[in-house]
Protein backbone atom coordinates (compact mmCIF):
# COMPACT_ATOMS: atom_id res chain seq x y z
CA UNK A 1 162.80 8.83 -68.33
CA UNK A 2 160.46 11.82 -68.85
CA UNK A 3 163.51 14.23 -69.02
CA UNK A 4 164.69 12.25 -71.57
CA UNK A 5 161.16 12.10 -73.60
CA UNK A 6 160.93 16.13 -72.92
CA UNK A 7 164.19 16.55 -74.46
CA UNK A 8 163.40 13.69 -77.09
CA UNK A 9 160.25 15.67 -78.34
CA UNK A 10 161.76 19.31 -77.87
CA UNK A 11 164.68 18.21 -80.51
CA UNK A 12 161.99 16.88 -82.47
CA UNK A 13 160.32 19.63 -82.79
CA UNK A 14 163.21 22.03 -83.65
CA UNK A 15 164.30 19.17 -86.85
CA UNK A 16 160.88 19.91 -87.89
CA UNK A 17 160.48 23.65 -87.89
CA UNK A 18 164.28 23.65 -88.93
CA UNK A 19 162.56 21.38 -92.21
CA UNK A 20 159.62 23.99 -92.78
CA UNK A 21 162.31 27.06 -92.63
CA UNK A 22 164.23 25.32 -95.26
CA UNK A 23 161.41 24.79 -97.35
CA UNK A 24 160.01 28.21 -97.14
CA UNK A 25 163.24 29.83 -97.70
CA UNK A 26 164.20 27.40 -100.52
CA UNK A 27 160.77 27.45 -102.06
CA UNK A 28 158.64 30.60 -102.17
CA UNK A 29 155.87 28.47 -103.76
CA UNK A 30 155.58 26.63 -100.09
CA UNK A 31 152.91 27.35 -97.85
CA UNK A 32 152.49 26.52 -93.89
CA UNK A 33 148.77 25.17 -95.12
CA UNK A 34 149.73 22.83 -97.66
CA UNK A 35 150.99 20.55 -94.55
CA UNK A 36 147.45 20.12 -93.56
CA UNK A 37 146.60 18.82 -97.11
CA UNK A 38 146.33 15.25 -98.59
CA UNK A 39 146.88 13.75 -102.07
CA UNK A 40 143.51 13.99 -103.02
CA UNK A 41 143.14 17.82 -101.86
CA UNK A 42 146.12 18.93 -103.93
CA UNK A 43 144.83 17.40 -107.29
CA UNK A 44 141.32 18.73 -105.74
CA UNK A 45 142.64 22.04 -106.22
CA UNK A 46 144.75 21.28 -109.16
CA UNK A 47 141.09 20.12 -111.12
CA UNK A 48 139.11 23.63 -110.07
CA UNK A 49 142.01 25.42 -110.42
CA UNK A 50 141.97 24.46 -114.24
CA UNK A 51 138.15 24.34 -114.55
CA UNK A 52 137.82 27.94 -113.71
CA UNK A 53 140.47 28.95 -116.51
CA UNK A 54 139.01 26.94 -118.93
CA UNK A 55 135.29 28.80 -117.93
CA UNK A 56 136.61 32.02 -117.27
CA UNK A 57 138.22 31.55 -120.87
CA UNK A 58 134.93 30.49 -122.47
CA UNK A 59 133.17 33.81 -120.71
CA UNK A 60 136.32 36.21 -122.93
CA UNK A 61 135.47 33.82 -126.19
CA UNK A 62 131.91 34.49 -126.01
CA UNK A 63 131.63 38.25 -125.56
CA UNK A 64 133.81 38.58 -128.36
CA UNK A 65 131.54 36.42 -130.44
CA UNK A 66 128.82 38.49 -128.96
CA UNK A 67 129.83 41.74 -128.55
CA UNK A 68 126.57 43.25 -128.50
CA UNK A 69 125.74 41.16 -125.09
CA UNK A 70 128.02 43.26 -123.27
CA UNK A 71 126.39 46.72 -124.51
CA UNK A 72 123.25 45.38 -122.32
CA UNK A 73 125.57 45.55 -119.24
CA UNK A 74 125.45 48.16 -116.37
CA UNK A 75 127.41 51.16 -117.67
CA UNK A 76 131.43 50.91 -116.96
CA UNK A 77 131.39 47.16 -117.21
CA UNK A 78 133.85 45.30 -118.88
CA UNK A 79 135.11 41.51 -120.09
CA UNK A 80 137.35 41.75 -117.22
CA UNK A 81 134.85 42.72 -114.97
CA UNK A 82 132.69 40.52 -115.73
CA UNK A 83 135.05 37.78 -115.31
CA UNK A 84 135.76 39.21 -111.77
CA UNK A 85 132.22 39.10 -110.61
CA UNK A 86 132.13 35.31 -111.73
CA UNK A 87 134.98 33.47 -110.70
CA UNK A 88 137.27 36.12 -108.67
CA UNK A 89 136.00 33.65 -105.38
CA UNK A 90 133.48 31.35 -105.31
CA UNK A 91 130.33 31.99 -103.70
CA UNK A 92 126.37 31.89 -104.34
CA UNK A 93 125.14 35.42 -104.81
CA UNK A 94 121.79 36.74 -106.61
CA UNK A 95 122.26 38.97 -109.33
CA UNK A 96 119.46 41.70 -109.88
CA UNK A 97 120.04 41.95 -113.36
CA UNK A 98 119.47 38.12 -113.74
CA UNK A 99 116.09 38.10 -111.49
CA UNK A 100 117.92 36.67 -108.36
CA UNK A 101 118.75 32.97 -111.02
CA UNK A 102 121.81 31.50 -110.66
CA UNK A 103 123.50 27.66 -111.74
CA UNK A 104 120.60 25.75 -113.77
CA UNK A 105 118.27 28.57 -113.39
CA UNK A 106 120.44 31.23 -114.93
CA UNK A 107 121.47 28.76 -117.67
CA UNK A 108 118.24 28.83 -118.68
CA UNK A 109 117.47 32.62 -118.67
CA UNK A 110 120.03 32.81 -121.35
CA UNK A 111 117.71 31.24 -123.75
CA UNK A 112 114.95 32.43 -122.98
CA UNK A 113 112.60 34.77 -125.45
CA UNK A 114 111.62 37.31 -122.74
CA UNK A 115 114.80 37.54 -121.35
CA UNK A 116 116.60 41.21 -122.97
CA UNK A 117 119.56 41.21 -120.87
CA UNK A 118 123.12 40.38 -120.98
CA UNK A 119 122.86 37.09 -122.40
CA UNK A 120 126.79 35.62 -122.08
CA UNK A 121 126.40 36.90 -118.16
CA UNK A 122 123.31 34.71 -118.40
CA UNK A 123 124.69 31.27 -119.29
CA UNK A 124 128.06 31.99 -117.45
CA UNK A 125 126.28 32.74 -114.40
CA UNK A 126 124.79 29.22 -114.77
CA UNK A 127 128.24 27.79 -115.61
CA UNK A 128 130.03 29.27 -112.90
CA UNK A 129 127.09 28.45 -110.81
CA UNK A 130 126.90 24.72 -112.14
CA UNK A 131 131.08 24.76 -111.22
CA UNK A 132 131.11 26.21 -107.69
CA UNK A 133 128.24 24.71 -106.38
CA UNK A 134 130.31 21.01 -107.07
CA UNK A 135 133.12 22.30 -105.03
CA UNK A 136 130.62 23.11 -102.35
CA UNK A 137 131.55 26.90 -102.58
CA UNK A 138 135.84 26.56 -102.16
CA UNK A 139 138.32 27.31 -103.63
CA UNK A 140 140.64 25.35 -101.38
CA UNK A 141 140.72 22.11 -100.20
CA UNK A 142 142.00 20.71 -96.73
CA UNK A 143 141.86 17.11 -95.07
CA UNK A 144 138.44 16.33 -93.64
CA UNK A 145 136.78 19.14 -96.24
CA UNK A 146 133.58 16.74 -97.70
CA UNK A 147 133.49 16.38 -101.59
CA UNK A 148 131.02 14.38 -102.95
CA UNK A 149 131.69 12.87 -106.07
CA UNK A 150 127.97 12.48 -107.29
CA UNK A 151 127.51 16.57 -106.90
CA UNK A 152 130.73 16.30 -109.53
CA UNK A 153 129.58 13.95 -111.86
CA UNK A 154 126.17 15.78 -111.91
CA UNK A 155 128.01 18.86 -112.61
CA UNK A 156 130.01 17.13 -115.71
CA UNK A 157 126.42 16.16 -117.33
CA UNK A 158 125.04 19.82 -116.55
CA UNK A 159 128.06 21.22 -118.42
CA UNK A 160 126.76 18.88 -121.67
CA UNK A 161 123.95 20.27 -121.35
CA UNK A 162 124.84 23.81 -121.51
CA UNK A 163 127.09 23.04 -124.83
CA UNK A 164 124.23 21.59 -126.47
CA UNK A 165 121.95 24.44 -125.63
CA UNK A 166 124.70 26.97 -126.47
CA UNK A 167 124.98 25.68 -129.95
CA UNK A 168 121.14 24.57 -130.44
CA UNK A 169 118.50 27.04 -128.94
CA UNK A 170 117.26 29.66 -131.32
CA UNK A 171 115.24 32.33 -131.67
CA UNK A 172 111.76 32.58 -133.03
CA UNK A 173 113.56 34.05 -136.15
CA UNK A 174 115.79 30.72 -136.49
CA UNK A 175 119.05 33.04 -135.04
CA UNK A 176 120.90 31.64 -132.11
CA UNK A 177 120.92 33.24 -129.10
CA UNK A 178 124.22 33.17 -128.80
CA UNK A 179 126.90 32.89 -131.48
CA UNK A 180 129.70 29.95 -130.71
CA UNK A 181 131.33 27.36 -132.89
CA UNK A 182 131.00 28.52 -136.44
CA UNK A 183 133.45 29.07 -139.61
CA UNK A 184 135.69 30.92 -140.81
CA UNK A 185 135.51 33.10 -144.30
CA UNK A 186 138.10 30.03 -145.37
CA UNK A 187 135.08 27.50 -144.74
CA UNK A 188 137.52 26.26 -141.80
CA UNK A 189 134.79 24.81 -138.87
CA UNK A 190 135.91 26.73 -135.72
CA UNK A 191 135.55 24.50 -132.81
CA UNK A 192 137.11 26.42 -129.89
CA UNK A 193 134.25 26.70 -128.11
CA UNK A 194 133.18 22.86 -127.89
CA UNK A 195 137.18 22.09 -127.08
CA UNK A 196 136.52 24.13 -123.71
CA UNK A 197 133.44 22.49 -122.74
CA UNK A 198 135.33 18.66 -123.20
CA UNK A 199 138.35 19.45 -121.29
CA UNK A 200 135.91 20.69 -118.47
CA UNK A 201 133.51 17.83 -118.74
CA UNK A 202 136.87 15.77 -119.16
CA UNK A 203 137.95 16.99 -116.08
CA UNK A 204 134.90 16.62 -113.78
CA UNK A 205 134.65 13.08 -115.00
CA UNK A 206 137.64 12.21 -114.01
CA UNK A 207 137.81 14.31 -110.91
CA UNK A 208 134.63 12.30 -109.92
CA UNK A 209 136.13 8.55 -110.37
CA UNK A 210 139.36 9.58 -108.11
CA UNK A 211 136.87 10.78 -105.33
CA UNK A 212 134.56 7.52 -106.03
CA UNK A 213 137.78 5.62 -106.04
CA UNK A 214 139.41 7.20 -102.53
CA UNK A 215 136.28 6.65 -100.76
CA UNK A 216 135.03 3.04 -102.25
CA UNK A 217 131.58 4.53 -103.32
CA UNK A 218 129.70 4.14 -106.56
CA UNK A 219 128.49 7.24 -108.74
CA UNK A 220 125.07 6.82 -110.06
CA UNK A 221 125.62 7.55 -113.35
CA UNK A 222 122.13 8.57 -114.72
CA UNK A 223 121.57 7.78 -118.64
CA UNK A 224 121.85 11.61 -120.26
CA UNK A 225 121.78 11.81 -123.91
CA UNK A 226 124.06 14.45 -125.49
CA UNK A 227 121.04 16.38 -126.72
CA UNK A 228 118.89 16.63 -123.10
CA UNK A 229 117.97 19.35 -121.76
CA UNK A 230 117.46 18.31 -118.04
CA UNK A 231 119.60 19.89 -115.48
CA UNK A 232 120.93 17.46 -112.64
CA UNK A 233 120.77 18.97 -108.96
CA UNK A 234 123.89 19.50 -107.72
């Protein structure tokens, strides 16, 4: 009976690498690791996968509505670069041109009057902060990796936050700080800018419910006016 168990499992095992070397050959898309990852992983991924092009898109729209924030920059640095230092991986680093801030901290510095630096590297810092931080630092998801729904829900309200700031704080001369939606020389309201930030906030909401959802918990969803300025922990 073992014999026929060892042989039982051996031509088991051959059907299913036989299955993998047909997929990889037939599909170059198909990776050994995405066997080791659940539903909810691979719309994880799909969610920061598009959250990250929609900020990394926002960071290109607002240097070239404020090209003068990048002349503030080290020397050689570029849109691209900047884009790179951001959101090429996720991780939590201190930036000596931002005063070590980062997330809700740097967010702030972008708007503030004694700040003279790069102001767009500022408030993306605190964006890309706000966004990696949720996925607790990954860029990949895998069965048993933790994701806690609150942290993404928090993360959603943050990101109101920032739009209202971005299109609210001034200057002591009544200038904003930075330059976003505006109009064009046809009068036509240009609202680019605030279609980014509700397809992100979109997608962390929803992102949030399907974890809440999976795991039969209950986000505490904290009364935030459109026009606060308080920044959730995440």
């Amino acid at each position: 009976m073992s014999k026929i168990r060892f042989v039982f499992k051996l031509f088991a095992s051959l059907c299913l690498l036989s299955i993998i070397s047909g997929c990889v050959s037939g599909n170059k898309s198909f990776r050994i690791e995405s066997l080791a990852k659940s539903e909810l992983d691979m719309v994880i991924d799909t969610h920061l996968t598009q959250t990250n092009q929609y900020a990394t898109e926002l960071l290109k729209k607002l240097y070239k509505r404020n090209p003068k924030e990048l002349k503030k920059a080290p020397i050689g640095t570029d849109i691209n670069s900047r884009a790179k230092q951001l959101f090429s991986y996720p991780r939590k680093i201190q930036f000596s041109e931002l005063n070590g801030k980062y997330a809700n901290s740097a967010l702030l510095l972008a708007f503030s009057s004694d700040y003279k630096g790069d102001r767009v590297f500022a408030f993306m810092a605190g964006i890309a902060g706000i966004l990696h931080s949720s996925y607790n630092y990954q860029d990949e998801f895998f069965m048993l990796d933790p994701i806690n729904e609150q942290k993404i829900y928090n993360s959603a309200r943050n990101l109101e936050t920032a739009s209202w700031l971005l299109g609210s704080e001034k200057d002591l001369n009544e200038n904003h700080y930075l330059l976003s939606n505006g109009y064009t020389l046809d009068s036509i309201a240009n609202l680019s800018f605030s279609r980014l930030f509700g397809k992100m906030i979109a997608g962390q909401d929803i992102l949030a419910d399907i974890i809440a959802n999976r795991n039969n918990r209950t986000i505490n969803k904290f009364v935030h006016g459109i026009a606060s300025t308080t920044l959730l922990p995440i």
